[in-house]
Structures are given as structure tokens and as C-alpha cells.
Protein backbone atom coordinates (compact mmCIF):
# COMPACT_ATOMS: atom_id res chain seq x y z
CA UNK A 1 33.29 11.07 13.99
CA UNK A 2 30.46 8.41 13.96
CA UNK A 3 31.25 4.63 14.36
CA UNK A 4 27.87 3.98 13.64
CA UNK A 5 27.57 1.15 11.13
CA UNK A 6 24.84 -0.16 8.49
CA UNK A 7 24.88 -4.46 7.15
CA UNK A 8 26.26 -4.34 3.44
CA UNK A 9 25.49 -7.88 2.91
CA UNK A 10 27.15 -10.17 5.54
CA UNK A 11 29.29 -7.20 6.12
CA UNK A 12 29.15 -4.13 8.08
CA UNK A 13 30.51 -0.80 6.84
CA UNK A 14 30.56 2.40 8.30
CA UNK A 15 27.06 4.27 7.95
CA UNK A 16 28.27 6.94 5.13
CA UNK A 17 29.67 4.66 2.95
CA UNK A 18 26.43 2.13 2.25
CA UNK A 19 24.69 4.36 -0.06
CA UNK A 20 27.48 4.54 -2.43
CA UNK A 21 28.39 0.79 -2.22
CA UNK A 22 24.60 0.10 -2.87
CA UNK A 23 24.53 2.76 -5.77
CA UNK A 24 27.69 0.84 -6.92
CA UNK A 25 26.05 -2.37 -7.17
CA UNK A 26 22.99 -1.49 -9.11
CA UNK A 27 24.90 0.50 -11.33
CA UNK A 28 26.87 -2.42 -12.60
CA UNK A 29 23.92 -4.67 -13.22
CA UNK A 30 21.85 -2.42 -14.43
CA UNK A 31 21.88 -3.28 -17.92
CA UNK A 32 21.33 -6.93 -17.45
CA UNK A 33 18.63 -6.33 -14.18
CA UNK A 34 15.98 -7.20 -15.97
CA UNK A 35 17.18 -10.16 -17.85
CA UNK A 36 18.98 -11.46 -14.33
CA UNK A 37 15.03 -11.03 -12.57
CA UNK A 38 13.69 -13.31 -15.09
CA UNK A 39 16.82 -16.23 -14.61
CA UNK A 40 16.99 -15.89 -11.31
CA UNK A 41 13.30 -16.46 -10.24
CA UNK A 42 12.11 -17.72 -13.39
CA UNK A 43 9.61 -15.53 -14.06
CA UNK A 44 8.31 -15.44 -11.06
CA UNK A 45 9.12 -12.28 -10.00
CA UNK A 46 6.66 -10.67 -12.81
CA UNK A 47 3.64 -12.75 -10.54
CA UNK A 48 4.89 -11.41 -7.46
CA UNK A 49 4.82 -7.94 -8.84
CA UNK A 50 1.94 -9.00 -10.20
CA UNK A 51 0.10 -9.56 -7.39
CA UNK A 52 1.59 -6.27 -5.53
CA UNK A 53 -0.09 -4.25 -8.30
CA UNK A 54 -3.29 -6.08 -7.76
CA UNK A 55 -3.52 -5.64 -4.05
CA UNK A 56 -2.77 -2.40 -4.25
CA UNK A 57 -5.90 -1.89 -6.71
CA UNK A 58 -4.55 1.52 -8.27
CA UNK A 59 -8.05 3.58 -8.74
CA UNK A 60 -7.64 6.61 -11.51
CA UNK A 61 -7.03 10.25 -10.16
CA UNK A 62 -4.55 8.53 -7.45
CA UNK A 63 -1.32 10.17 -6.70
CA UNK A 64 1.40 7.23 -6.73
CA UNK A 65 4.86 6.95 -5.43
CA UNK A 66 7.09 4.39 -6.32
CA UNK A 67 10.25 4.28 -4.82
CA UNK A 68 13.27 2.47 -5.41
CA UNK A 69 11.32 1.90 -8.84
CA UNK A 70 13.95 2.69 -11.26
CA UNK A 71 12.72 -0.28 -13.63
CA UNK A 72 9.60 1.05 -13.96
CA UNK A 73 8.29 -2.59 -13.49
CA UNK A 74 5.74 -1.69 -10.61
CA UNK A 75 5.19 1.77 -12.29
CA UNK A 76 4.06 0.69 -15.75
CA UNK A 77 1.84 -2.11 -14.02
CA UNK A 78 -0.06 0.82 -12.15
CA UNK A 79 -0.58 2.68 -14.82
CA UNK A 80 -2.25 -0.32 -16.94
CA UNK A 81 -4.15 -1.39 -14.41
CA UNK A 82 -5.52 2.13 -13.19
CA UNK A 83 -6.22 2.21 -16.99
CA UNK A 84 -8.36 -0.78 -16.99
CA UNK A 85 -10.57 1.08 -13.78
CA UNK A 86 -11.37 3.60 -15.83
CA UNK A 87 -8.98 6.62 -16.19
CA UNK A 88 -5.26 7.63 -15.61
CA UNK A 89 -3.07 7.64 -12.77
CA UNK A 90 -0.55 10.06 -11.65
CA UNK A 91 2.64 8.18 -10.81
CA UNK A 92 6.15 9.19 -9.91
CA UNK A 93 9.03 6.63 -9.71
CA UNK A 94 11.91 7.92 -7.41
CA UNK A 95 14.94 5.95 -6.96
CA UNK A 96 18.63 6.83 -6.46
CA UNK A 97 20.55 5.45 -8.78
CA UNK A 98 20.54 7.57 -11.95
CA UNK A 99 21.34 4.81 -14.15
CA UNK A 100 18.29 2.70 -13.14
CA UNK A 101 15.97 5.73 -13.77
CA UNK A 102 17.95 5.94 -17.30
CA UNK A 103 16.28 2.59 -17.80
CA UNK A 104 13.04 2.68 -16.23
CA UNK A 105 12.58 5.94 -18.82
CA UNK A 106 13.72 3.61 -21.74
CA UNK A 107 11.49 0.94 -20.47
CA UNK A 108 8.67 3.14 -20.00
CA UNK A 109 8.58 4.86 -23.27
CA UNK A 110 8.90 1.91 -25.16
CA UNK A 111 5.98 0.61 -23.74
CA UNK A 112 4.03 3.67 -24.44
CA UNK A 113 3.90 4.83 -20.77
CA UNK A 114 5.25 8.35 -21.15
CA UNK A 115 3.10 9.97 -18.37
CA UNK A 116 5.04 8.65 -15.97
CA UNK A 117 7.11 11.48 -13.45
CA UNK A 118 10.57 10.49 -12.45
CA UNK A 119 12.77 11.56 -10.11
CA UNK A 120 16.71 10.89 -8.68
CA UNK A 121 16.16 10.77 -5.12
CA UNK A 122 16.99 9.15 -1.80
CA UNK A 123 14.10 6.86 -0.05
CA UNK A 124 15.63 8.54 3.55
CA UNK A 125 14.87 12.37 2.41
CA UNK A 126 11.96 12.01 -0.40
CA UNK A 127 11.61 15.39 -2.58
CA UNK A 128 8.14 14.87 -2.11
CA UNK A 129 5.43 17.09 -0.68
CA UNK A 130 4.03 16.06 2.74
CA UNK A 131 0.84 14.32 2.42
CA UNK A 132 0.41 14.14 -1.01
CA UNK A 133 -0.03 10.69 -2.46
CA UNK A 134 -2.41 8.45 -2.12
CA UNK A 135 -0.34 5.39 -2.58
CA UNK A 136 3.20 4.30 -1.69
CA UNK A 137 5.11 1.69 -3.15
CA UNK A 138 8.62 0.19 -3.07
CA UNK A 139 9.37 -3.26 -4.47
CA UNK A 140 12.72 -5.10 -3.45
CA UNK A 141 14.14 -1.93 -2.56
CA UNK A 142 13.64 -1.23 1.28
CA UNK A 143 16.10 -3.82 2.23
CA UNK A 144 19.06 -1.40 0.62
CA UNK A 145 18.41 1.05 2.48
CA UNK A 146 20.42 3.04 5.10
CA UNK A 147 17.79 3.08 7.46
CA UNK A 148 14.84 1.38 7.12
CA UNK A 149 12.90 3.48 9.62
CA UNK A 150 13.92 6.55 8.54
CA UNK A 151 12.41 5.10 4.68
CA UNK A 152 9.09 4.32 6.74
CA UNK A 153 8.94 7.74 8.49
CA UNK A 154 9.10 9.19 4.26
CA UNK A 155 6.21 6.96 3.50
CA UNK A 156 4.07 8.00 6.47
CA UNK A 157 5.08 11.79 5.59
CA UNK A 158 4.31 11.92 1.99
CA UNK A 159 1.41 9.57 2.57
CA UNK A 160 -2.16 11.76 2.58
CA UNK A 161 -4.39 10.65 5.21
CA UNK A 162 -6.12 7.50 4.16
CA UNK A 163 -3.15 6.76 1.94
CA UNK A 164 -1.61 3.11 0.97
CA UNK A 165 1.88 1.95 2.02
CA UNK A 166 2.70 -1.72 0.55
CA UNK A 167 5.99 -3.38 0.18
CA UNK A 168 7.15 -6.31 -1.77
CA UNK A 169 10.31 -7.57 -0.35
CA UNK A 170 12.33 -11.01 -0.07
CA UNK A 171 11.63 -12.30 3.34
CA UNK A 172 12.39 -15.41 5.46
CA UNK A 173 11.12 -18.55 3.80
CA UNK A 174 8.22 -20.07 6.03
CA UNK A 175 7.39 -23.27 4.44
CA UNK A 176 8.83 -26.57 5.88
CA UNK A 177 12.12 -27.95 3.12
CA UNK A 178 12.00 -24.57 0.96
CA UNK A 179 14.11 -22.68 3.24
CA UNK A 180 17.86 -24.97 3.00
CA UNK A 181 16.92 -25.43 -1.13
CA UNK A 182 16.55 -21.70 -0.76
CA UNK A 183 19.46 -20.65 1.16
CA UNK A 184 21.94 -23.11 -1.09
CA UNK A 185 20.29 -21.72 -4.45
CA UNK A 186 20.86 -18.31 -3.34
CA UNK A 187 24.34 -18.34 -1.73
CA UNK A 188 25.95 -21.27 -4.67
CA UNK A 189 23.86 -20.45 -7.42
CA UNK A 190 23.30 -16.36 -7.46
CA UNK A 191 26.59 -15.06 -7.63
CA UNK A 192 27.84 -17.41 -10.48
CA UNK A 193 24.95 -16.33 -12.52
CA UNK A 194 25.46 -13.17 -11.89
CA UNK A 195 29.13 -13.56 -12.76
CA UNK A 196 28.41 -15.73 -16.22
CA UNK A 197 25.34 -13.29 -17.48
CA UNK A 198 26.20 -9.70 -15.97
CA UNK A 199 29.97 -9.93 -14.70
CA UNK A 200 29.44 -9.47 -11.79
CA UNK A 201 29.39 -12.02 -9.01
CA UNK A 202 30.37 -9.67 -6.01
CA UNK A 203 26.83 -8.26 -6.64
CA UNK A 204 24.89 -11.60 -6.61
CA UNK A 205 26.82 -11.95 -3.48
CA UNK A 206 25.79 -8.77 -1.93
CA UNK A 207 22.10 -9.88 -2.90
CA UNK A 208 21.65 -13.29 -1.20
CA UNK A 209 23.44 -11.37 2.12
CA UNK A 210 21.29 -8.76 1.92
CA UNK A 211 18.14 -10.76 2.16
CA UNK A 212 19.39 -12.64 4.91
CA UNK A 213 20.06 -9.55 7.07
CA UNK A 214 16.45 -7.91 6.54
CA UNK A 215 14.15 -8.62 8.90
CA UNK A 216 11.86 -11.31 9.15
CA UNK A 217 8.13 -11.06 8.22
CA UNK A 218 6.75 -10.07 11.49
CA UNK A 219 9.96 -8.02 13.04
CA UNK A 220 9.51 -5.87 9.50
CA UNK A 221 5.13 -5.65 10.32
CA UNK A 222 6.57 -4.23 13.76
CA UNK A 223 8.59 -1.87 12.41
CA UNK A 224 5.95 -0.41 10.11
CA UNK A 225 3.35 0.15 13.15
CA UNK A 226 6.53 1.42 15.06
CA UNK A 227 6.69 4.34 12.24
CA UNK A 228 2.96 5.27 12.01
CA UNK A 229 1.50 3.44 9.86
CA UNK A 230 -1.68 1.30 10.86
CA UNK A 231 -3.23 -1.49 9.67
CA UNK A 232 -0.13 -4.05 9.00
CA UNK A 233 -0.87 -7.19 6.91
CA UNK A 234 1.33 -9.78 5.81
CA UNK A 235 1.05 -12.08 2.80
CA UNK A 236 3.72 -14.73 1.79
CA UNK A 237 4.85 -15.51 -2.13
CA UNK A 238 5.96 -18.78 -2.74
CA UNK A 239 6.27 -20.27 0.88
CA UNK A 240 7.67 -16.66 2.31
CA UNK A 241 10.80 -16.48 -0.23
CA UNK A 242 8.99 -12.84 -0.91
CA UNK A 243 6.69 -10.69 0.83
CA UNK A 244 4.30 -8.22 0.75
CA UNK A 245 3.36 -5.66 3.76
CA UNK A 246 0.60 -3.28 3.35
CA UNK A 247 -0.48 0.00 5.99
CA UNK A 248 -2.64 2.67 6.10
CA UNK A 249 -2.00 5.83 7.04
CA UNK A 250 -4.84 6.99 9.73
């Protein structure tokens, strides 16, 4: 037996038992994610996503993946934007939580985007073609993962050649004083939000660890080049409190 283990927060737990423990969390808060994105950051996460979307500059007749998307935040902004270029998209959100694809589907349709694929599936084994999208996303996902390079090795493989890999991800806060308001907002304040609006503290907790065991900005650009991809560029939100990492596959 394996004593191979994986960070759960400021915890580590024995490799097989993350995924559940992650699927656990989301599936708690799912019915209040949306509403806790918009306390917890203000509203800021919408620019953030925002700005993903227009970086990745979604071009009509692409083939999109977004994984860990189950909100169909990112998904719906493609689409629209795609839209405005001139034509439609093709765009597949694949996450592994069934009850966050349950929403993103809600979401979706109610906003009118009902060409949108979707999919239950795990970031480490994608049920995904090999080299068949021309885009790659995952937004504030890649940090929950098992293992992150195996995740990066999917991107590069269902990645055409010439194809986009960008991330948006909390990161390590880079600009002088942010960092301790940061780090006492999100340890003190998180999990008693979370408690007060979705009843769950344990996974506000699990939230603020989790972003302090991912790896910093230029550890994470490493580990992209390490699995293929070519290219790496970094650009900071707010002072480095999020991040976004874009690659190419050559």
C-alpha cells in the first residue's frame, strides 16, 4: 500500500482520499458558490475572469476546454465573446463534481447559452481526444487537484498543436502591505463567512489553506514548461492575490 500523500489544506491526507474530500467540499457550497465569489472578493472575481476571457481572445470555430468549470462562469464568457468576433464557439466544460455541472447547466441555460458540451470528468484522466482543442482553460481549479502535473500533462495532450493553455489561479500576493491584510482576511474572515452564508466554515477553511500550499507564481510557470508547454507568461490581479499563466503548445 502507498504512503504517498497529497496537501488538503494545511493538512496532508493520504493520496486516494483527496479527490473525495475535495468533491466533498464543493458539493456543500455549491448552492451558495456563486453568491460566496461575489462576498468574498467583492466582485472582483467577475474582472479577473474577466480579463482571463479577454486574454485568451476566443476566435469562432475554436474547440474550447474548460476544466474544473462547473459554474459555467469562464464558459458562458467564451461563448459571448467568440460571439462578438464573429461566429460560435465550440466549448466543453468538464469538471468532477456532478453537482457543480448541475449548476453550470442551470446557469447556462438561463442565460441562453445552451450550446455549451458538458462533461463529469477528472482534470488527471480528461475524456478528451488527444489534440483536439484549440484552447484550454481552468479557473481556480488546478490548485484542487491531485496532481498538478499530471493536470498539465492532460492539457498538453488534448491541446492541438498551436493550442492555448491559460490558468487563472490565487497566487502569492506580490505587492508590498497586501500580503499580511491578505493572509488575516483570508484565514479570520473566510471561514466565518462561509459558516454565516453557506454553513459551512470547514470549507472556507480548506480554501484559504489551499491557496497557501499552491505554488508560487514562478515555481507554478516552471512547472508548466516542465510539462510541455512553451511560452510561459505571468500576469498578476490585484497585487498577485490571483494569477493568470498562459502556454502554447509547440
Amino acid at each position: 500500500m502507498s504512503n504517498t500523500t497529497a496537501s488538503f489544506g494545511f493538512r496532508d491526507v493520504p493520496e486516494s482520499e483527496k479527490e473525495g474530500l475535495v468533491r466533498g467540499v464543493f458539493s456543500s457550497v455549491a448552492g451558495k458558490y456563486d453568491l460566496m465569489n461575489d462576498l468574498m472578493s467583492a466582485g472582483v472575481h467577475r474582472l479577473w475572469k474577466d480579463a482571463m476571457v479577454e486574454w485568451l481572445n476566443p476566435r469562432p470555430g475554436w474547440h474550447v476546454l474548460d476544466v474544473a468549470g462547473g459554474t459555467g462562469d469562464i464558459a458562458c464568457r467564451i461563448a459571448q465573446l467568440a460571439r462578438t468576433r464573429g461566429g460560435e464557439a465550440s466549448i466543453t466544460v468538464c469538471d468532477i463534481n456532478p453537482d457543480m455541472v448541475a449548476l453550470g447547466v442551470e446557469r447556462a441555460r438561463a442565460s441562453g447559452e445552451c450550446g455549451i458540451k458538458w462533461l463529469t470528468g477528472d482534470a488527471e484522466a480528461l475524456p478528451v481526444a488527444d489534440c483536439s482543442m484549440d484552447a484550454y482553460t481552468i479557473s481556480f481549479g488546478i490548485r484542487n487537484v491531485t496532481h498538478i502535473d499530471k493536470a498539465l500533462a492532460e492539457a498538453r495532450r488534448v491541446l492541438k498543436p498551436g493550442g492555448r493553455f491559460l490558468c487563472l489561479e490565487f497566487s502569492r500576493v506580490e505587492a508590498p502591505g497586501l500580503d499580511a491584510l491578505y493572509d488575516a482576511y483570508s484565514i479570520n474572515v473566510l471561514p466565518r463567512l462561509g459558516q454565516l452564508v453557506a454553513g459551512d466554515a470547514a470549507a472556507y477553511r480548506y480554501l484559504a489553506e489551499s491557496i497557501r500550499r499552491f505554488p508560487p507564481q514562478a515555481k507554478f510557470a516552471k512547472m508548466i514548461e516542465r510539462a510541455g508547454l512553451a511560452l510561459v507568461k505571468v500576469r498578476n490581479l490585484t497585487g498577485g492575490v490571483a494569477a493568470m499563466h498562459s502556454a502554447w503548445k509547440i
